[in-house]
C-alpha atoms as a PDB file:
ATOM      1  CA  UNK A   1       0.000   0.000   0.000  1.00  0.00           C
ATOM      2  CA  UNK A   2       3.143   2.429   0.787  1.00  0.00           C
ATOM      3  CA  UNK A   3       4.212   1.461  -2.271  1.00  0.00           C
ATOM      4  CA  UNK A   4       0.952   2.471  -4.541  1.00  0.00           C
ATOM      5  CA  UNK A   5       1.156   5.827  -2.598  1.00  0.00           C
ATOM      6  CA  UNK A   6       4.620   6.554  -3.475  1.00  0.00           C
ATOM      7  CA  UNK A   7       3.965   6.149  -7.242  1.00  0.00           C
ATOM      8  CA  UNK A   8       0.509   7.957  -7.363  1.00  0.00           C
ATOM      9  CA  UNK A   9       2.979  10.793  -5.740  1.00  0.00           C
ATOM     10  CA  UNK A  10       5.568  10.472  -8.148  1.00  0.00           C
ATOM     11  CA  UNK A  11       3.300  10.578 -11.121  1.00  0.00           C
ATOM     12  CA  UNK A  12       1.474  13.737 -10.063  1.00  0.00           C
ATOM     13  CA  UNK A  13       2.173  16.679 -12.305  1.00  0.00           C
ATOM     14  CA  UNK A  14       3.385  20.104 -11.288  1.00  0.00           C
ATOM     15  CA  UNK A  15       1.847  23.466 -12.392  1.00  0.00           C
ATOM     16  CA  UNK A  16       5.271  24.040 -14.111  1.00  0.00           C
ATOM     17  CA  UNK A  17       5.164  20.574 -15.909  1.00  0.00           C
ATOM     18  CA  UNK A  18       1.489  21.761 -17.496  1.00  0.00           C
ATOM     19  CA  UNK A  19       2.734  25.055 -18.789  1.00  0.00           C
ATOM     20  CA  UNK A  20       3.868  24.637 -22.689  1.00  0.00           C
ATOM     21  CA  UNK A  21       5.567  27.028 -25.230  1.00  0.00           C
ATOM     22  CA  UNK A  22       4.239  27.195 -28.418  1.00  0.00           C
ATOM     23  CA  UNK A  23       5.975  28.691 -31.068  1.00  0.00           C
ATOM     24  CA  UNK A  24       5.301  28.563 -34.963  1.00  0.00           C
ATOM     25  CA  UNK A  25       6.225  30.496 -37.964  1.00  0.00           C
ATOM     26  CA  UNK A  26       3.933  30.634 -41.562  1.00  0.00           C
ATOM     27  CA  UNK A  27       1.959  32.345 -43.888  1.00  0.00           C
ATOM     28  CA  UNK A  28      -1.500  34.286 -43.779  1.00  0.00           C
ATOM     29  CA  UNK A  29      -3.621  34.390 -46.727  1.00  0.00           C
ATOM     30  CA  UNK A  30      -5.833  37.249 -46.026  1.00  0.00           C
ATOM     31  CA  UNK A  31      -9.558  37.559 -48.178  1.00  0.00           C
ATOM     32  CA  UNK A  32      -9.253  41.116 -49.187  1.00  0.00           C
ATOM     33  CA  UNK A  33      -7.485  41.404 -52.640  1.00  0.00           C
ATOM     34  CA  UNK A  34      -6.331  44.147 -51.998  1.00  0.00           C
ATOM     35  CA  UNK A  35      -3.746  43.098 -49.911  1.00  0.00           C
ATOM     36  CA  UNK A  36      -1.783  40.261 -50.366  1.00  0.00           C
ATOM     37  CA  UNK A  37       0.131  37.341 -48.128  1.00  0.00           C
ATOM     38  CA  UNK A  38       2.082  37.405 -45.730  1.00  0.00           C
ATOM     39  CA  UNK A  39       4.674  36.067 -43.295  1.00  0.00           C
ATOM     40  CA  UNK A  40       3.404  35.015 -39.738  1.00  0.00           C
ATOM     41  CA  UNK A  41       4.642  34.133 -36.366  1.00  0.00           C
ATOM     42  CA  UNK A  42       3.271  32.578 -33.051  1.00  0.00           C
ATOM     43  CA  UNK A  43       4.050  32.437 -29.885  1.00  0.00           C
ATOM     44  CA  UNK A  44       2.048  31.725 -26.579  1.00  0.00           C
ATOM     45  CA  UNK A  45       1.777  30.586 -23.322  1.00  0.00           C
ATOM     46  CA  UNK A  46      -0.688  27.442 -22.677  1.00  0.00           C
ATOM     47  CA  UNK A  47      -1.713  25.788 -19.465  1.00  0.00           C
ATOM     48  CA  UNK A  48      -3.282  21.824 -19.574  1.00  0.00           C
ATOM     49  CA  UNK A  49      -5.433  20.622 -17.713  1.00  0.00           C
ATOM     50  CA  UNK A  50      -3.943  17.228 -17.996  1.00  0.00           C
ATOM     51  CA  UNK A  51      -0.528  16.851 -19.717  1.00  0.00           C
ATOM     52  CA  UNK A  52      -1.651  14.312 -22.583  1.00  0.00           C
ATOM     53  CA  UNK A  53      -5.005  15.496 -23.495  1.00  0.00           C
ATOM     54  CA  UNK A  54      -7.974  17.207 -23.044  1.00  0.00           C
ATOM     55  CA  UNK A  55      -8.879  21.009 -22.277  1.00  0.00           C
ATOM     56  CA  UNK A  56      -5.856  23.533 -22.018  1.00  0.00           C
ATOM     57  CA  UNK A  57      -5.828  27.434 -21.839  1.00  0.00           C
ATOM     58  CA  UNK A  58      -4.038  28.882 -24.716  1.00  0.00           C
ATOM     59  CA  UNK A  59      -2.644  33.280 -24.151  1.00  0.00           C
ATOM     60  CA  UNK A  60      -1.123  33.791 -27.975  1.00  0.00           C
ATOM     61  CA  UNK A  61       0.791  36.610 -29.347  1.00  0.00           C
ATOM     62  CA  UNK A  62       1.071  36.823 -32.825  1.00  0.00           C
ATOM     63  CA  UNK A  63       2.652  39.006 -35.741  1.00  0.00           C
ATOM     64  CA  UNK A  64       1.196  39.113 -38.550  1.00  0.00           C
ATOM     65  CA  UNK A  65       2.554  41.185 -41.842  1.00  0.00           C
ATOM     66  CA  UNK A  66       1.575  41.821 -44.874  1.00  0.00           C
ATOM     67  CA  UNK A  67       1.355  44.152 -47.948  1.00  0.00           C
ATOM     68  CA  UNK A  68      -1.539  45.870 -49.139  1.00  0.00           C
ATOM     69  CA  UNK A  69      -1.859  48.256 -53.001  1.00  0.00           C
ATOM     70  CA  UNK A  70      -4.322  51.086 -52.865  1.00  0.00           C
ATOM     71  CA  UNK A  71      -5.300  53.599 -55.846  1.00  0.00           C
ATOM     72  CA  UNK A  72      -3.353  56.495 -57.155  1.00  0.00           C
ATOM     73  CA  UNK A  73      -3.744  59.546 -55.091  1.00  0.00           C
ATOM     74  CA  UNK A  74      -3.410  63.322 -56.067  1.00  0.00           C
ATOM     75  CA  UNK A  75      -0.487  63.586 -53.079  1.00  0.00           C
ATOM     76  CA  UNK A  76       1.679  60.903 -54.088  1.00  0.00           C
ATOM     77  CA  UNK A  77       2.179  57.812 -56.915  1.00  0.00           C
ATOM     78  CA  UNK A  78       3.130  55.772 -54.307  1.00  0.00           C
ATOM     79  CA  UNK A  79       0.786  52.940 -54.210  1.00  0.00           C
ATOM     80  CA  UNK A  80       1.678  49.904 -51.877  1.00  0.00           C
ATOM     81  CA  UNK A  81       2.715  50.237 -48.363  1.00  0.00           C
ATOM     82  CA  UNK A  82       2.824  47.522 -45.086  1.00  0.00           C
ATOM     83  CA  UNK A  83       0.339  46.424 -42.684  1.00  0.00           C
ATOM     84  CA  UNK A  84       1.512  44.732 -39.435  1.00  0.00           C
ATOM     85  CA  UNK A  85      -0.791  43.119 -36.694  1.00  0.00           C
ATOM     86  CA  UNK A  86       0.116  42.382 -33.100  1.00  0.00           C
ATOM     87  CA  UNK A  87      -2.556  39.977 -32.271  1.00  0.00           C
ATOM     88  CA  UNK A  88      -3.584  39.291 -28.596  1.00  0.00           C
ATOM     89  CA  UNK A  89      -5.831  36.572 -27.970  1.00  0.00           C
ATOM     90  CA  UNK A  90      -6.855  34.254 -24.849  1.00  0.00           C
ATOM     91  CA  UNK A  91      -9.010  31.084 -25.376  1.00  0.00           C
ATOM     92  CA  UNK A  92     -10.211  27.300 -24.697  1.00  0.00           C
ATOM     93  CA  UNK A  93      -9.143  24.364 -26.428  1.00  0.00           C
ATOM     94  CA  UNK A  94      -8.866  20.088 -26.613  1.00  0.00           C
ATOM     95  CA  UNK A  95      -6.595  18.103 -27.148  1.00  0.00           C
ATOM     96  CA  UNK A  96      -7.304  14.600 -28.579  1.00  0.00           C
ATOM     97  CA  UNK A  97      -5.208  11.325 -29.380  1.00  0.00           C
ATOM     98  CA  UNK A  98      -2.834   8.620 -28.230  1.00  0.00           C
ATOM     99  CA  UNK A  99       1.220   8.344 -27.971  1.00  0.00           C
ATOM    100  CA  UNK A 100       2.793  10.665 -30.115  1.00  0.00           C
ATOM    101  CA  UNK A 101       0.468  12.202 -32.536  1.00  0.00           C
ATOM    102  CA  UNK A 102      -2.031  14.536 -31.599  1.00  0.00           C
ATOM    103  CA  UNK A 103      -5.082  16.640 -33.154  1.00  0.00           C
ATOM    104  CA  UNK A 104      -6.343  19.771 -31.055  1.00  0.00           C
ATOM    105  CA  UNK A 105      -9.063  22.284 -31.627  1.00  0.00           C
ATOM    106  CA  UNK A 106      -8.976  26.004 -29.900  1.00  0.00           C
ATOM    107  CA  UNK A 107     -11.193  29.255 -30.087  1.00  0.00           C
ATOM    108  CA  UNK A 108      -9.644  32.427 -29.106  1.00  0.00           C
ATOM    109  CA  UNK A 109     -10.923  35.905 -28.979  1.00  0.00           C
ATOM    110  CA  UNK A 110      -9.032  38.895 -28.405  1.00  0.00           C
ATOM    111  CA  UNK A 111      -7.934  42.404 -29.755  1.00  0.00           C
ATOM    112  CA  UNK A 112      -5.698  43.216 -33.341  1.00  0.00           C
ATOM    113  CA  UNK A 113      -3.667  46.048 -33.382  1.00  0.00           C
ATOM    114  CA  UNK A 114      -2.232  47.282 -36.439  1.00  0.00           C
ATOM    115  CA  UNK A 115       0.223  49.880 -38.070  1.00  0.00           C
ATOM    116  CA  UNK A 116      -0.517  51.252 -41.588  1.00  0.00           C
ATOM    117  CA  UNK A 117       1.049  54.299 -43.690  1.00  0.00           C
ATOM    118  CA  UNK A 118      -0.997  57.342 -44.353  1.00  0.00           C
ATOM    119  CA  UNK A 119       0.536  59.846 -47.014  1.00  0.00           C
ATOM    120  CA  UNK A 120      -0.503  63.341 -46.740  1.00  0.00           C
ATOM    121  CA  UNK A 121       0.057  67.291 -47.709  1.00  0.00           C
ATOM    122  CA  UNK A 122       0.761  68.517 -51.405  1.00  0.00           C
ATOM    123  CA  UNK A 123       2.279  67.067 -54.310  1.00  0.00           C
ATOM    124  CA  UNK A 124       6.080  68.352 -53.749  1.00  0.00           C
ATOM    125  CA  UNK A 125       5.743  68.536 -50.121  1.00  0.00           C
ATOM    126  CA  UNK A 126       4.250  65.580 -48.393  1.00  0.00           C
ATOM    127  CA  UNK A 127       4.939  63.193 -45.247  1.00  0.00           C
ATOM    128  CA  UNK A 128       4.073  59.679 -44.054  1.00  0.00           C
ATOM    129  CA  UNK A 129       3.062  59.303 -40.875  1.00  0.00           C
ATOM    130  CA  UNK A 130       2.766  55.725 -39.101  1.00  0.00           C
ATOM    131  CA  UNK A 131      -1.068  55.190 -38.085  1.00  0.00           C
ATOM    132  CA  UNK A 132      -2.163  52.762 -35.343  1.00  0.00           C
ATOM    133  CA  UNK A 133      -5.962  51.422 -34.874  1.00  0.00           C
ATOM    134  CA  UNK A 134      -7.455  48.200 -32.885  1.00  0.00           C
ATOM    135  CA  UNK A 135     -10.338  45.896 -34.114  1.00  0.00           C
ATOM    136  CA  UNK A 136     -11.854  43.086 -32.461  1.00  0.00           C
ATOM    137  CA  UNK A 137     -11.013  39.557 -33.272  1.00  0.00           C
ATOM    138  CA  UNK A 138     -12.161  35.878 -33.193  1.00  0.00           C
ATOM    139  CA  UNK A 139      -9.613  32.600 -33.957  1.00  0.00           C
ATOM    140  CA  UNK A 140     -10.415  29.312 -34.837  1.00  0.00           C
ATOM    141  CA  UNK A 141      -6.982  26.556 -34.471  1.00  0.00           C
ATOM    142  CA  UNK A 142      -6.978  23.343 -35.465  1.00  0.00           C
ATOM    143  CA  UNK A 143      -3.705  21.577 -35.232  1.00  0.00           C
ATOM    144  CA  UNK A 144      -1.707  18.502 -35.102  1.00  0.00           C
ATOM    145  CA  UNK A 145       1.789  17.753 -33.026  1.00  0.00           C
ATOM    146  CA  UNK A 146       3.850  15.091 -33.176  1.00  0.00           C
ATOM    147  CA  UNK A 147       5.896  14.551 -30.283  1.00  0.00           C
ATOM    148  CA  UNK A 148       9.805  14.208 -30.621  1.00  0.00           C
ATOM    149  CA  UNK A 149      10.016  13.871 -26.657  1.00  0.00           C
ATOM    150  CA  UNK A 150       8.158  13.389 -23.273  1.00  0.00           C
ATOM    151  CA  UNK A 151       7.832  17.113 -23.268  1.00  0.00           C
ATOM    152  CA  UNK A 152       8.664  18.364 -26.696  1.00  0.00           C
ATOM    153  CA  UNK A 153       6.214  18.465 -29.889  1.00  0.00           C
ATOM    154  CA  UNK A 154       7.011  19.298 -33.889  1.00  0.00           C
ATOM    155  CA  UNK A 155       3.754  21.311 -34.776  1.00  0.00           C
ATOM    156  CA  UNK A 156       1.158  22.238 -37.835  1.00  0.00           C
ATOM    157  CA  UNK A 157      -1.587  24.524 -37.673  1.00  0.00           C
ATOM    158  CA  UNK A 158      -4.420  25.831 -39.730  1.00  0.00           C
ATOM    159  CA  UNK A 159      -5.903  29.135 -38.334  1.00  0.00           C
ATOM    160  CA  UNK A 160      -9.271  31.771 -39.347  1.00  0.00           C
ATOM    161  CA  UNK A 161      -8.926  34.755 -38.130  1.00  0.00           C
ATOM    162  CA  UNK A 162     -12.052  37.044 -38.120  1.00  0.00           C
ATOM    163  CA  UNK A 163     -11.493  40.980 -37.783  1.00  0.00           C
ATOM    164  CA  UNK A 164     -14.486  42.230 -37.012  1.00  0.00           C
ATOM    165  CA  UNK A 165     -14.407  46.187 -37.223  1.00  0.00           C
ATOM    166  CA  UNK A 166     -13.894  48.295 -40.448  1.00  0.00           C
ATOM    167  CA  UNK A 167     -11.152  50.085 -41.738  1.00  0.00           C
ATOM    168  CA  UNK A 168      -9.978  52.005 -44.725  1.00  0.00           C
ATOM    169  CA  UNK A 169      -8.019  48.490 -46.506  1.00  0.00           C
ATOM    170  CA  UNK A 170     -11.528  46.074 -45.637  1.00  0.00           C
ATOM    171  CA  UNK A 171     -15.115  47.059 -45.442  1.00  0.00           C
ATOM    172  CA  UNK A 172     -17.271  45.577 -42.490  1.00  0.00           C
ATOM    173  CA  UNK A 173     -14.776  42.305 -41.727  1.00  0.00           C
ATOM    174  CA  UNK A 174     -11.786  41.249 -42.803  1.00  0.00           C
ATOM    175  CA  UNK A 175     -10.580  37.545 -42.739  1.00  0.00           C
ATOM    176  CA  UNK A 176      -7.332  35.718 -42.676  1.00  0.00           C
ATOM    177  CA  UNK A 177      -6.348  31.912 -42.810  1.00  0.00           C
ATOM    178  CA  UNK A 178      -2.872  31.012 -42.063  1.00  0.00           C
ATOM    179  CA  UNK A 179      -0.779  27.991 -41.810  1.00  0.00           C
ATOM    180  CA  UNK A 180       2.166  27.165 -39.774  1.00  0.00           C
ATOM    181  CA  UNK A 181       4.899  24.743 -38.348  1.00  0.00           C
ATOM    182  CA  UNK A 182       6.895  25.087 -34.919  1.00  0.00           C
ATOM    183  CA  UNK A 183       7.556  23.411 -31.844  1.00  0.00           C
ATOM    184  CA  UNK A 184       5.501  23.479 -28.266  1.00  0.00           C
ATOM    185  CA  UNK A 185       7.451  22.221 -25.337  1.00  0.00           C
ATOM    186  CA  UNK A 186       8.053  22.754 -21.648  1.00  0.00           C
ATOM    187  CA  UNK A 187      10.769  24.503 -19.491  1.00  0.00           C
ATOM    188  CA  UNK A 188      11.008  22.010 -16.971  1.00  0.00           C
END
């Protein structure tokens, strides 16, 4: 009996051993055609419930950039210009499978903000100034990992991102999907 007690102690999983590290790098193919795809990378902070599977807490911040074309203006021929995100989003999500491969689902909601170019003033004297605006968002992850380790995991992930608010590059939503590959593993 001393002995059963011992293992069921031994076995028992710190708060440190259920914190992973999930980082992935990728693409984003956004649905405005007006601007185009882009690079994109993840990183985040998730807490399991139970180390193998079933519901875990997932805190992400992601970068997203890409490059969008607008029409001629009277100031300036200029044309093209950068949008970056800094996503920030907190959700729920499961985790599903046996031994080393792995299928999860998560929905996240959070906040976007992002940086875009505005040109303005005359034609032979104008400036660009660096805006910044926030929108709402909603994610939807579904992923697969394949684990290398106890603790370590090779990852792919499909993502939808839904921006929710309007802006001058997307009328009343914009939408994203993105794919990516990295690695999610423990400190400890």
């Amino acid at each position: 009996m001393c002995n059963k007690a011992n293992a069921q102690t031994n076995d028992a999983e710190t708060f440190l051993e259920k914190l992973y590290f999930p980082f992935d790098f990728g693409a984003t193919f956004p649905s405005e055609k007006n601007i185009s795809s882009g690079g994109y990378i993840k990183t985040g902070l998730e807490y399991r419930l139970r180390k193998e599977q079933g519901v875990f807490f997932r805190f992400n911040f992601d970068n997203r950039n890409n490059k969008f074309t607008t029409q001629e203006n009277q100031t300036t021929n200029v044309v093209d210009g950068k949008l970056t995100f800094n996503d920030y989003s907190i959700g729920l999500g499961y985790r599903f499978g046996q031994k080393k491969l792995k299928g999860f689902g998560l929905f996240q909601g959070g906040i976007s903000d992002y940086n875009y170019p505005v040109v303005s003033g005359t034609l032979n004297n104008f400036s660009v100034t660096e805006k910044k605006s926030t929108t709402p968002i909603a994610k939807i992850t579904l992923g697969f990992e394949y684990y290398v380790a106890k603790n370590a995991a090779l990852t792919i992930e499909t993502v939808y991102i839904l921006q929710t608010s309007n802006s001058a590059f997307w009328h009343k939503s914009f939408s994203t999907f993105g794919i990516s590959i990295g690695l999610t593993t423990t400190l400890f």
